[in-house]
C-alpha atoms as a PDB file:
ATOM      1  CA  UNK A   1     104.423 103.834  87.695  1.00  0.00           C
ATOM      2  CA  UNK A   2     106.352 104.325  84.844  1.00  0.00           C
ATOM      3  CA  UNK A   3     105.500 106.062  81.603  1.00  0.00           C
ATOM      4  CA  UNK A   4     105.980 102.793  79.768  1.00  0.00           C
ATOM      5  CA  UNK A   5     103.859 101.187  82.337  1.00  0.00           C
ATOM      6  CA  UNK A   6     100.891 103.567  82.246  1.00  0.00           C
ATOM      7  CA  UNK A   7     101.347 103.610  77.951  1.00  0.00           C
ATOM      8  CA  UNK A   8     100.073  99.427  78.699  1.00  0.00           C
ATOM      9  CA  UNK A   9      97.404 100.383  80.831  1.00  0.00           C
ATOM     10  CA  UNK A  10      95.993 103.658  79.051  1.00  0.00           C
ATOM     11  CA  UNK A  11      94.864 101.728  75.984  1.00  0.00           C
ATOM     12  CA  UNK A  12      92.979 104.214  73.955  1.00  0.00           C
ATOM     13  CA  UNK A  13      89.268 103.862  73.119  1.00  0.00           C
ATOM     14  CA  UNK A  14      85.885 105.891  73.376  1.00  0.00           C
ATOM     15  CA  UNK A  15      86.594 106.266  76.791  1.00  0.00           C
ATOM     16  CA  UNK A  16      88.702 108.150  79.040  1.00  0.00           C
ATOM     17  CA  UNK A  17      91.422 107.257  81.445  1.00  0.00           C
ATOM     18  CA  UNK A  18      91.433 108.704  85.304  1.00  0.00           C
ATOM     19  CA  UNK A  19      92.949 108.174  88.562  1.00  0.00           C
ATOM     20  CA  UNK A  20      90.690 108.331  91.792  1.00  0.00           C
ATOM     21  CA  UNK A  21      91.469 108.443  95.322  1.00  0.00           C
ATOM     22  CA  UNK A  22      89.352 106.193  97.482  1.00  0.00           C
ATOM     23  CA  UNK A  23      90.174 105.389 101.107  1.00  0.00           C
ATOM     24  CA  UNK A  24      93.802 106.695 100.689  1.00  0.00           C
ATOM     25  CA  UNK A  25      94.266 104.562  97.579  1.00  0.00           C
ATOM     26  CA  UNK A  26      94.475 105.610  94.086  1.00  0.00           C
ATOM     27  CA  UNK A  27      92.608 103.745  91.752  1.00  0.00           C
ATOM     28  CA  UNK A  28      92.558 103.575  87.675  1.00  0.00           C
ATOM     29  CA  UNK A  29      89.582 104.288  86.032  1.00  0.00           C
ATOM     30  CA  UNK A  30      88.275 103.896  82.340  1.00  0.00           C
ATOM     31  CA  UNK A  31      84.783 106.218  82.248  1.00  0.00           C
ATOM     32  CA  UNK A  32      82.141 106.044  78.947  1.00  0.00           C
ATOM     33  CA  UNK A  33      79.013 107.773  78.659  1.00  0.00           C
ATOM     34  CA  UNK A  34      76.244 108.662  80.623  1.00  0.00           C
ATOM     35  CA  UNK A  35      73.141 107.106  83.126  1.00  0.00           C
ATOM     36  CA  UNK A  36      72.934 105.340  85.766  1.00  0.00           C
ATOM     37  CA  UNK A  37      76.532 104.147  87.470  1.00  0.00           C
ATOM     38  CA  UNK A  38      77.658 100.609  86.441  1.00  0.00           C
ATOM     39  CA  UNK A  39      80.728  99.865  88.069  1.00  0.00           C
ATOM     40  CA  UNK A  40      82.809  96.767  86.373  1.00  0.00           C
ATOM     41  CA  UNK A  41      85.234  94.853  88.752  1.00  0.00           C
ATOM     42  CA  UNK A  42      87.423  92.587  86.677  1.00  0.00           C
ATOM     43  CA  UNK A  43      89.287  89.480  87.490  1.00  0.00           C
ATOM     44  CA  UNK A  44      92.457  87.523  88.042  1.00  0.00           C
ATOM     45  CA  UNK A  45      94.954  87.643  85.761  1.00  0.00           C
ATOM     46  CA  UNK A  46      93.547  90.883  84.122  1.00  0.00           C
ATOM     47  CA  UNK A  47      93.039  94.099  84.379  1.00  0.00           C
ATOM     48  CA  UNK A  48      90.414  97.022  83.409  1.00  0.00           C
ATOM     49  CA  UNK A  49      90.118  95.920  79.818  1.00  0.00           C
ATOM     50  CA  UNK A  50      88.492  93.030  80.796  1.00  0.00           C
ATOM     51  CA  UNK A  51      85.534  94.923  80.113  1.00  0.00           C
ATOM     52  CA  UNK A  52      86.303  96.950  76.942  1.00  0.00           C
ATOM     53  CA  UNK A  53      83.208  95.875  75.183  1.00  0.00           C
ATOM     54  CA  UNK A  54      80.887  96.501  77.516  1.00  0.00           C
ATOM     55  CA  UNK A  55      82.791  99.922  78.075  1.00  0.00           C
ATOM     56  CA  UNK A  56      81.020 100.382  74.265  1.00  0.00           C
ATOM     57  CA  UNK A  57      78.125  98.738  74.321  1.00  0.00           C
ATOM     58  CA  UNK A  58      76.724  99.719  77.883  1.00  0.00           C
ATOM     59  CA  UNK A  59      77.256 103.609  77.383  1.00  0.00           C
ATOM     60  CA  UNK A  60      75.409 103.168  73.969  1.00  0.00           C
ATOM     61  CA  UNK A  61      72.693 101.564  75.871  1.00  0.00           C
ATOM     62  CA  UNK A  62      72.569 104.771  77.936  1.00  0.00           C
ATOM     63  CA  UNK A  63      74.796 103.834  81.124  1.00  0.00           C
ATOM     64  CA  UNK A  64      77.525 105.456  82.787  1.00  0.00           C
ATOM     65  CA  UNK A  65      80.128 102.628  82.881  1.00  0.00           C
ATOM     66  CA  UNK A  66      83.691 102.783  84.679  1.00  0.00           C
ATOM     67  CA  UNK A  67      85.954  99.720  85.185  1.00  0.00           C
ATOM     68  CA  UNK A  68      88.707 100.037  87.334  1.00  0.00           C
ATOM     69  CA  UNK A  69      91.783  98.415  87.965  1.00  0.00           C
ATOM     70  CA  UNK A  70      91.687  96.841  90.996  1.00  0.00           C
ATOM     71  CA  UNK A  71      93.749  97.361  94.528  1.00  0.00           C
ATOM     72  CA  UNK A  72      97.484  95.882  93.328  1.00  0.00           C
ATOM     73  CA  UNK A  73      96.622  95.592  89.337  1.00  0.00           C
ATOM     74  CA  UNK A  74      97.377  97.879  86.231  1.00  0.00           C
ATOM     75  CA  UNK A  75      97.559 101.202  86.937  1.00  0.00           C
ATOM     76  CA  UNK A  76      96.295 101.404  90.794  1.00  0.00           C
ATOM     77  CA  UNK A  77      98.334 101.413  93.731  1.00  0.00           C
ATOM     78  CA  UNK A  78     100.191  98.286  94.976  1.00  0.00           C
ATOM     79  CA  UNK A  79     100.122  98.812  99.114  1.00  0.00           C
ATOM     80  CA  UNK A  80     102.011  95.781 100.632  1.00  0.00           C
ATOM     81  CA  UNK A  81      98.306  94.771 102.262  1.00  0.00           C
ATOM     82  CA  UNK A  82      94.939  94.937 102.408  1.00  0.00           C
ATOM     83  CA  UNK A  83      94.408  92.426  99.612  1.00  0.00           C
ATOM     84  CA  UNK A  84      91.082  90.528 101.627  1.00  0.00           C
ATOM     85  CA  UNK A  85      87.806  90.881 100.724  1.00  0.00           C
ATOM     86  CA  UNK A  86      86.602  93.046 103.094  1.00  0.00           C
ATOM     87  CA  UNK A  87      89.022  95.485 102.427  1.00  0.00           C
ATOM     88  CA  UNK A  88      88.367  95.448  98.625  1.00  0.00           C
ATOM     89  CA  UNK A  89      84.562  95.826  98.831  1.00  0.00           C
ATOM     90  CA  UNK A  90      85.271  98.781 100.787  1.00  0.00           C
ATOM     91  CA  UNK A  91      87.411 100.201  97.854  1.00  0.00           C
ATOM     92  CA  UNK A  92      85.004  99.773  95.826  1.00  0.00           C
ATOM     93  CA  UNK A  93      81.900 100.861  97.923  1.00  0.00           C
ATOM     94  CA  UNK A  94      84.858 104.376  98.123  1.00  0.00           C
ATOM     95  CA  UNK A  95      84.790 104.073  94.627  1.00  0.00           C
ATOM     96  CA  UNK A  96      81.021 104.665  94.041  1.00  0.00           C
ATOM     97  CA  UNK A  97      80.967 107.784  96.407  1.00  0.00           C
ATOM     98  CA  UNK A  98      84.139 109.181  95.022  1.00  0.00           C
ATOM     99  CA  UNK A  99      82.670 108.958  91.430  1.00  0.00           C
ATOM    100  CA  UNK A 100      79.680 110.722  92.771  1.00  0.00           C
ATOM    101  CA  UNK A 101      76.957 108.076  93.250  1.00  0.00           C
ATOM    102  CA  UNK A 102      74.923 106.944  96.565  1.00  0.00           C
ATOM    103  CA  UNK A 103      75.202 103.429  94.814  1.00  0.00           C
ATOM    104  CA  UNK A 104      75.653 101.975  91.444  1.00  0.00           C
ATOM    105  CA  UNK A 105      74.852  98.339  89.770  1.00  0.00           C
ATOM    106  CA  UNK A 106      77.899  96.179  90.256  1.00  0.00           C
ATOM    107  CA  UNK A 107      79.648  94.015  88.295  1.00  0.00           C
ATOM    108  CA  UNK A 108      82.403  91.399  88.911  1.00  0.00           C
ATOM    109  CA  UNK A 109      84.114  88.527  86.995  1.00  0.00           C
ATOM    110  CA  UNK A 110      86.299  85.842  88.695  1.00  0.00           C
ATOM    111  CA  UNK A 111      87.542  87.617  91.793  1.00  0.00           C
ATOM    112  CA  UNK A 112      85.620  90.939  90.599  1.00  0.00           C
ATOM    113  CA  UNK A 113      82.772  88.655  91.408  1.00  0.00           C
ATOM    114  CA  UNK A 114      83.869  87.366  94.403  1.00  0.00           C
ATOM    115  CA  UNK A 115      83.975  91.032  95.580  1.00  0.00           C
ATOM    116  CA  UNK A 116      80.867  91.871  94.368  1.00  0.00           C
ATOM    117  CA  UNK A 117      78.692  89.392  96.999  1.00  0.00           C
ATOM    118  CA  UNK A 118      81.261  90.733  99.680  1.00  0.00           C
ATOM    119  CA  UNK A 119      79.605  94.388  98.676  1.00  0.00           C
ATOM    120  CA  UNK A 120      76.536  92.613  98.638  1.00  0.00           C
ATOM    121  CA  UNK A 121      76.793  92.338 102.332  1.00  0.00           C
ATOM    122  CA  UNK A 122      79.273  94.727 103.402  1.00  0.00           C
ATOM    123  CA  UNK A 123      77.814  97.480 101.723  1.00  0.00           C
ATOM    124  CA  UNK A 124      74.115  97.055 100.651  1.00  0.00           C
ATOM    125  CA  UNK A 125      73.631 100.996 100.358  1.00  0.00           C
ATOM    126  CA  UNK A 126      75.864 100.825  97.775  1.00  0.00           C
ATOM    127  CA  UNK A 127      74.937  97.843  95.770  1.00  0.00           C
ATOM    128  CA  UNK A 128      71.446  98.908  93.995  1.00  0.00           C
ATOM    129  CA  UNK A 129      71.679  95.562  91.603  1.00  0.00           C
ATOM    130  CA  UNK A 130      74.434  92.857  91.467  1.00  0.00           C
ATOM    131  CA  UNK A 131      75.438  91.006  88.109  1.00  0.00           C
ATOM    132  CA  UNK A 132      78.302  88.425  89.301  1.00  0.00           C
ATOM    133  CA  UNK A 133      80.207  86.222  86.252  1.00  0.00           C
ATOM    134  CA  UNK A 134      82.094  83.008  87.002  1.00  0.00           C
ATOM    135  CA  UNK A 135      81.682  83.461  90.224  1.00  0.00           C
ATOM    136  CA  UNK A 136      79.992  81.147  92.861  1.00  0.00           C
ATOM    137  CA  UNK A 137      78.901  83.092  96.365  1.00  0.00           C
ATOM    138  CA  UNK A 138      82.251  83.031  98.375  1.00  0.00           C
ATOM    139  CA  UNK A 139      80.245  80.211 100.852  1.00  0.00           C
ATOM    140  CA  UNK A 140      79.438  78.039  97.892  1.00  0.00           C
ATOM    141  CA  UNK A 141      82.785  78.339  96.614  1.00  0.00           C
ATOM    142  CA  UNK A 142      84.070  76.709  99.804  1.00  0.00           C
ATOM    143  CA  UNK A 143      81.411  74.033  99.781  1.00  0.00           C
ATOM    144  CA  UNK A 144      82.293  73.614  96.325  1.00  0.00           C
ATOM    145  CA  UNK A 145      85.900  73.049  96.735  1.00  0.00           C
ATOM    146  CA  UNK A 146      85.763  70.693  99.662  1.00  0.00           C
ATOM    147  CA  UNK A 147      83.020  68.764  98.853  1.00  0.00           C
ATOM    148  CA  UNK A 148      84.272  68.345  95.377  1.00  0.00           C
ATOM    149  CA  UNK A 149      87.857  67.495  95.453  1.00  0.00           C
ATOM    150  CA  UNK A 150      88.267  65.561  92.076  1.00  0.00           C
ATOM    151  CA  UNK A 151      85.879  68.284  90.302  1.00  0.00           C
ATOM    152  CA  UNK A 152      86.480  72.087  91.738  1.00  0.00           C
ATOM    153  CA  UNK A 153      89.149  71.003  93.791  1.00  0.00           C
ATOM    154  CA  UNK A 154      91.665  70.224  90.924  1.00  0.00           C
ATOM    155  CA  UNK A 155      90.501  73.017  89.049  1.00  0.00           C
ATOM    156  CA  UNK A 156      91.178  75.161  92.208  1.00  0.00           C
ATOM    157  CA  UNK A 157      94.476  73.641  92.140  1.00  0.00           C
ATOM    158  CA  UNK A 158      96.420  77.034  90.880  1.00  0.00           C
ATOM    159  CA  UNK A 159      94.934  78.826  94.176  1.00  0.00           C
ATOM    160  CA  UNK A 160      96.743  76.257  96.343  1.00  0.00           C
ATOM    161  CA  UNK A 161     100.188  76.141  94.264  1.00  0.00           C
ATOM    162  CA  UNK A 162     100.251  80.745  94.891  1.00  0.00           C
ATOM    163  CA  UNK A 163     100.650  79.796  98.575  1.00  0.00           C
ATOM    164  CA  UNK A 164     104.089  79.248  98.353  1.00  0.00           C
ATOM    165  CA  UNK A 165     106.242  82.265  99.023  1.00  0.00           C
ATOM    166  CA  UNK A 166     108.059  84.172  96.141  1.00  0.00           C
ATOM    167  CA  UNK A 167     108.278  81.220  93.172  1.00  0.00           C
ATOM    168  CA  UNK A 168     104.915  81.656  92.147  1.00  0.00           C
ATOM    169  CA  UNK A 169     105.155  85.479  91.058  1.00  0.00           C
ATOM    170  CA  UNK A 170     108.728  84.516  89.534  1.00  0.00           C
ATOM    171  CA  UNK A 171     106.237  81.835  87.905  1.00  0.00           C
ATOM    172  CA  UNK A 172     103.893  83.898  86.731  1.00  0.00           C
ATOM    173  CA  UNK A 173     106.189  86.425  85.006  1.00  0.00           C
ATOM    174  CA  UNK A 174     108.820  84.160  83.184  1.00  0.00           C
ATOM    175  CA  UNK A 175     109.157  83.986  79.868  1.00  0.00           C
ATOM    176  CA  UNK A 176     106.595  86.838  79.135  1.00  0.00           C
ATOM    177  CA  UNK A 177     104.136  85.958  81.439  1.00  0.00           C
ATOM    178  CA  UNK A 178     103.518  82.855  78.995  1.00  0.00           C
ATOM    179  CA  UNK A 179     101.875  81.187  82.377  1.00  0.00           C
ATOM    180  CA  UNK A 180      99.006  84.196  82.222  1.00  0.00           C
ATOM    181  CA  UNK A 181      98.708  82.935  78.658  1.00  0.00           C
ATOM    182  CA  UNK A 182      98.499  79.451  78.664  1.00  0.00           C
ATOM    183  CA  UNK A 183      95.735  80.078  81.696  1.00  0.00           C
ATOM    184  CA  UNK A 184      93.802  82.092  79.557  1.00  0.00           C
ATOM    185  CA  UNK A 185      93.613  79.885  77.095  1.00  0.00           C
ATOM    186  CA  UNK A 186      92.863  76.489  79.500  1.00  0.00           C
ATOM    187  CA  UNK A 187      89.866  78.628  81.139  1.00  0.00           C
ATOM    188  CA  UNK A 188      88.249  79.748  78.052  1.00  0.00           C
ATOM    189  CA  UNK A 189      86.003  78.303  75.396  1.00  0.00           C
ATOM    190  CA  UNK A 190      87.492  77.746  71.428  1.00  0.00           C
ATOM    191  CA  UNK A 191      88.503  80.891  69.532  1.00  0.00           C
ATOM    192  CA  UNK A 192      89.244  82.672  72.378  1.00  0.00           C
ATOM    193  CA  UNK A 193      91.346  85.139  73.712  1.00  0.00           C
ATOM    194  CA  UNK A 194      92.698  87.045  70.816  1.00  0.00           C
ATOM    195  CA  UNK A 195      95.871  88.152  70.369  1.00  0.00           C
ATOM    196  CA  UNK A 196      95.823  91.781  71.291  1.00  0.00           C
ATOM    197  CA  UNK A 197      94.306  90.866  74.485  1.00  0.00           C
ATOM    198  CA  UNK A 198      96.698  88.216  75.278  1.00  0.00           C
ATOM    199  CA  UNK A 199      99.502  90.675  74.651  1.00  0.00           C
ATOM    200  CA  UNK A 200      97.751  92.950  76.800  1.00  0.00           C
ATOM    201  CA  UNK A 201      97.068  91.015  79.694  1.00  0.00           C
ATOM    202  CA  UNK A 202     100.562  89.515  79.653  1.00  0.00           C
ATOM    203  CA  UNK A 203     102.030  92.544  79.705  1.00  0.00           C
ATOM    204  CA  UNK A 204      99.954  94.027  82.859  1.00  0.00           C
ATOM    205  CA  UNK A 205     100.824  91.305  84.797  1.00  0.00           C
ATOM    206  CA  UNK A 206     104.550  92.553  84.461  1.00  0.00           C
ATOM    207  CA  UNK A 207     104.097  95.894  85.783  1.00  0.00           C
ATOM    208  CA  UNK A 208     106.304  96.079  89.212  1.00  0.00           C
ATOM    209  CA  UNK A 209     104.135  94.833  92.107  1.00  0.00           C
ATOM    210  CA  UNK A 210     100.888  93.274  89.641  1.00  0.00           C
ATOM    211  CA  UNK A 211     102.058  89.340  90.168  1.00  0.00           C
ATOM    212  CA  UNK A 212     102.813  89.851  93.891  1.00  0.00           C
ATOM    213  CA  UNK A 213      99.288  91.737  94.504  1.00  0.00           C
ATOM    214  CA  UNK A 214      97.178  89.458  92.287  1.00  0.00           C
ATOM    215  CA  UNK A 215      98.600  86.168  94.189  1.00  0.00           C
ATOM    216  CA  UNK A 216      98.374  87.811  97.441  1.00  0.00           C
ATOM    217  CA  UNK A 217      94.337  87.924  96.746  1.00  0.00           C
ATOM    218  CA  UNK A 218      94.589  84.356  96.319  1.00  0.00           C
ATOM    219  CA  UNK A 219      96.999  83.674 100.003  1.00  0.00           C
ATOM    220  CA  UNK A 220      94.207  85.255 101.324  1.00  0.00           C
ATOM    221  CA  UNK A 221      91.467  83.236 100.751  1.00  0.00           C
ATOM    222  CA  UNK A 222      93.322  80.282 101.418  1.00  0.00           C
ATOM    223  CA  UNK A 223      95.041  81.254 104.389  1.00  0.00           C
ATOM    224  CA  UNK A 224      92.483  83.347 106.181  1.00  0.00           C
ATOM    225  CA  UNK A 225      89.692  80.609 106.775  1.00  0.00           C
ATOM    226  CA  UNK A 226      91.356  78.972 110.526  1.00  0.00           C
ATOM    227  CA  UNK A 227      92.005  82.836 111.415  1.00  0.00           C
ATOM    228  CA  UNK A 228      89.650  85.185 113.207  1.00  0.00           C
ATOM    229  CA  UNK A 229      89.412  87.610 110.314  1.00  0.00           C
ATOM    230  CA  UNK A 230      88.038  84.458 107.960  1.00  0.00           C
ATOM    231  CA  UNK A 231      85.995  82.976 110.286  1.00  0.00           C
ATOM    232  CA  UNK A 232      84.440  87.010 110.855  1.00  0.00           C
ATOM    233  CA  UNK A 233      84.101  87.143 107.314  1.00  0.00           C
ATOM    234  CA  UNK A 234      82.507  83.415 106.531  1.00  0.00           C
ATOM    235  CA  UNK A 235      79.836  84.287 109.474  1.00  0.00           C
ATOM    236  CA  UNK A 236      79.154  87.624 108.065  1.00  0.00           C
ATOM    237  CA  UNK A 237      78.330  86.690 104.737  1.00  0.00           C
ATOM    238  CA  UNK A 238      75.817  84.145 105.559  1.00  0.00           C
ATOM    239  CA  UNK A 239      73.601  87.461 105.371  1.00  0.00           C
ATOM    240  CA  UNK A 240      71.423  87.279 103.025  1.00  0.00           C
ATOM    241  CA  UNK A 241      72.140  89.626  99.916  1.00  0.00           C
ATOM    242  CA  UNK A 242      69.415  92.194  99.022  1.00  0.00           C
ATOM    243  CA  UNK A 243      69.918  93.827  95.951  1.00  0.00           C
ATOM    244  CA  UNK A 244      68.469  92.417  92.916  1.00  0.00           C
ATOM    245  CA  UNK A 245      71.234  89.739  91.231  1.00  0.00           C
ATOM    246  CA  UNK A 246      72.124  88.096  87.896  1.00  0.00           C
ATOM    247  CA  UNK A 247      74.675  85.183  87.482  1.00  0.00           C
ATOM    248  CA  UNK A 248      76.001  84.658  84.438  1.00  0.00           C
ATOM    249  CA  UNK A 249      78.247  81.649  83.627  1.00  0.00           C
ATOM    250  CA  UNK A 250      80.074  80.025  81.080  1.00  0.00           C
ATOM    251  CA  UNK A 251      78.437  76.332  80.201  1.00  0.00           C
ATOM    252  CA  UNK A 252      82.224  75.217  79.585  1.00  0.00           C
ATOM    253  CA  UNK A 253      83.867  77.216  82.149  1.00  0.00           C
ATOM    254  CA  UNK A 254      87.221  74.457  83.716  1.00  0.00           C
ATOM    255  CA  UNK A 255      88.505  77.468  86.093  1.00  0.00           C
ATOM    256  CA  UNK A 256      84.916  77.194  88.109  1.00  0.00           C
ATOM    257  CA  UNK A 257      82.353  74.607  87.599  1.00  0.00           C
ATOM    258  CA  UNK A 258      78.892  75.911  86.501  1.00  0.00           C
ATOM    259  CA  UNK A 259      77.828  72.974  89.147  1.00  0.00           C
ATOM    260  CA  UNK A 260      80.245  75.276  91.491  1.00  0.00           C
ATOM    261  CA  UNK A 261      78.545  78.285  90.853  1.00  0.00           C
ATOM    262  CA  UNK A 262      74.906  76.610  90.884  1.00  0.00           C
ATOM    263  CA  UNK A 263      73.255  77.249  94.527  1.00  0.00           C
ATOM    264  CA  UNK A 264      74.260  80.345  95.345  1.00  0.00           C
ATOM    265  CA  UNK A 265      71.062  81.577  95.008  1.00  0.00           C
ATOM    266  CA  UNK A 266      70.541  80.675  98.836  1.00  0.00           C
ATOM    267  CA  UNK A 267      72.175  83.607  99.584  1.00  0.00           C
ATOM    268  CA  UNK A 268      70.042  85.877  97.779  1.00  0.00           C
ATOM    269  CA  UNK A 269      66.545  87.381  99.113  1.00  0.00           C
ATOM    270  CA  UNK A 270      65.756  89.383  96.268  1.00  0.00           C
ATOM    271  CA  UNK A 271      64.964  88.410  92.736  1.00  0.00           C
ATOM    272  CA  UNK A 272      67.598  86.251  91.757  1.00  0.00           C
ATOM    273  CA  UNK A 273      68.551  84.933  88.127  1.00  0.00           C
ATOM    274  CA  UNK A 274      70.833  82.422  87.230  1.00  0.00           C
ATOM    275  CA  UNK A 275      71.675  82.009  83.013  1.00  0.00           C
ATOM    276  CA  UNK A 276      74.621  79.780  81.448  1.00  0.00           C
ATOM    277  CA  UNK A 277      75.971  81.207  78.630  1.00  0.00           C
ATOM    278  CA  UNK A 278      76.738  78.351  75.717  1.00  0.00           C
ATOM    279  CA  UNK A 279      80.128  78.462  74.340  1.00  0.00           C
ATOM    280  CA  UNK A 280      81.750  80.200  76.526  1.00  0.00           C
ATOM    281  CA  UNK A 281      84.189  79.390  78.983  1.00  0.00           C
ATOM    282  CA  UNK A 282      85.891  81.548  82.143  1.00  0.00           C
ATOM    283  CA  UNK A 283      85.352  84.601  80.414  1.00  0.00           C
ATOM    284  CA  UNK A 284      81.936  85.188  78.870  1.00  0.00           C
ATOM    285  CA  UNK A 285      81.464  88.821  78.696  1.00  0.00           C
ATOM    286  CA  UNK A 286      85.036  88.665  75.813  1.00  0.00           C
ATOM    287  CA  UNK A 287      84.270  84.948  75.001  1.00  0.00           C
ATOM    288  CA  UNK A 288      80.618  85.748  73.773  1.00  0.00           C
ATOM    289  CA  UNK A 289      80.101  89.762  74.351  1.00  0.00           C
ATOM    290  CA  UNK A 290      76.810  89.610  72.007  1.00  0.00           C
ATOM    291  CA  UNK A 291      75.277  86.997  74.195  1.00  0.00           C
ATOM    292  CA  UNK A 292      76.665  88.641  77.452  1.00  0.00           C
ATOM    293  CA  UNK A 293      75.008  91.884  76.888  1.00  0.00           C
ATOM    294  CA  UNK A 294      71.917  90.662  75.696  1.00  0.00           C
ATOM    295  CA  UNK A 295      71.634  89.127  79.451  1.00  0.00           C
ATOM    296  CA  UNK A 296      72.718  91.619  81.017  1.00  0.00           C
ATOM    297  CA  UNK A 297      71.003  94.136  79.320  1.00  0.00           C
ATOM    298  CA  UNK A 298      67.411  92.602  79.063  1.00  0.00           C
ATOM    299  CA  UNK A 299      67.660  92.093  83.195  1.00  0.00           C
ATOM    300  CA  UNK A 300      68.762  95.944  83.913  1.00  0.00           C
ATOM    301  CA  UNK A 301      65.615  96.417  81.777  1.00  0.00           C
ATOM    302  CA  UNK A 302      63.590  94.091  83.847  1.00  0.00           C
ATOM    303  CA  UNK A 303      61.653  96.016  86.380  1.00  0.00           C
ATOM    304  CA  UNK A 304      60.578  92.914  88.182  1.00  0.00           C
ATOM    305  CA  UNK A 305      63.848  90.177  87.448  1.00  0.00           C
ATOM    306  CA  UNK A 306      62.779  87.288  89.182  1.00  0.00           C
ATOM    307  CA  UNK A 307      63.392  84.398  86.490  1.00  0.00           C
END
């Protein structure tokens, strides 16, 4: 990566910047304070700062918190594969043991989320809570989308236009990345995002390899589920998760449906909470951090978090 590249990446902050090698891949990581291990897993079409409140306000609350950029984004490697789930929970589960920790409290937005059930199964050592954001259990998410087709289908929509080969990350790039933009703007609530982050974000997505990587997340999901590797993974995860979980949601989310997201607690055994968050849209932790980490917070304080 180029110095230019890694000058958009390493944003500075009261945190600090490292790279760590996990399964043969190097990740980005952003590290504050000190605690127990929360490891943030952000979305699609970001990167790392994604989280950069809750890289403040978590450490103050006496956590260790590191969000990374994931396999293909900002400043981690771009491999030509390995972009399914499976194969991203196990970064991540890497992740944990590299930084140290038997197992952390994971959390994912959008596709970070997504990932996050996958550890949930794939790796329940690993996972000691869960805390997933705009993210329905991958299972629901398929019920969602087929059984909806006027509602989360059409908001799906973008996942089935990145199928096609090459246009869509010549798409996603032109004209500044203005398409990253304009989605960030259509998925979130009013007021929202602001203009350093949209700069930001836009410019992440530009880095050599991001657009192809993110999209190829995205081919995966889609393109996997008549193949034996998809129909592995849709049987495995009918496992009921085990770790303590949280869902947080936007109440005027248009990217997933809170009535998408809704249900998944069927897939949970343990305590199990589901909140909406008003206001916000796809992206509640920036949208509405106050709200967001008063949530979060108050059910990592919770010894028993059942409601």
């Amino acid at each position: 990566m180029s110095g230019h590249d890694r000058a958009l990446v390493e944003v500075d902050g009261p945190w600090t910047h490292r790279q760590i090698s996990a399964g043969g891949t190097r990740f980005h990581v952003v590290e504050a304070g000190e605690g127990p291990l929360v490891l943030l897993l952000h979305g699609f079409p970001e990167f790392w700062w994604s989280w950069h409140n809750q890289l403040v306000s978590l450490p103050a609350a006496g956590y260790r918190v590191v969000a990374v950029d994931l396999r293909g984004y900002g400043g981690s490697d771009k491999p030509p594969r390995g972009y399914d789930l499976v194969t991203l929970a196990g970064d991540a589960a890497g992740l944990v043991r590299a930084l140290g920790e038997a197992n952390a409290i994971v959390v994912g937005h959008d596709w970070g989320g997504l990932l996050a059930w996958t550890m949930g199964v794939y790796h329940q050592k690993v996972v000691q809570r869960l805390a997933v954001v705009s993210a329905p259990h991958p299972l629901r998410l398929r019920q969602a989308v087929a059984g909806d087709p006027r509602g989360q289908g059409w908001a799906t929509r973008h996942t089935f236009g990145f199928q096609l080969p090459l246009w869509p990350e010549r798409r996603l790039v032109r004209d500044d990345a203005a398409l990253v933009g304009k989605l960030l703007h259509e998925w979130s609530g009013p007021g929202w995002p602001d203009e350093r982050t949209e700069r930001l974000v836009r410019k992440a997505v530009q880095i050599p390899g991001a657009a192809h990587s993110a999209l190829e997340y995205h081919r995966w999901l889609i393109r996997s589920q008549a193949r034996p590797d998809g129909i592995r993974y849709a049987h495995r995860m009918r496992a009921p998760i085990q770790a303590p979980t949280l869902q947080l949601h936007g109440a005027v989310d248009t990217c997933t449906l809170p009535a998408s997201a809704q249900g998944s607690g069927r897939y949970v055994r343990a305590p199990y909470r589901w909140k909406l968050i008003d206001g916000a849209g796809h992206f509640p932790h920036q949208e509405r951090p106050g709200a967001f980490d008063e949530q979060f917070l108050g059910w990592l304080s919770d010894p028993e978090p059942e409601h």
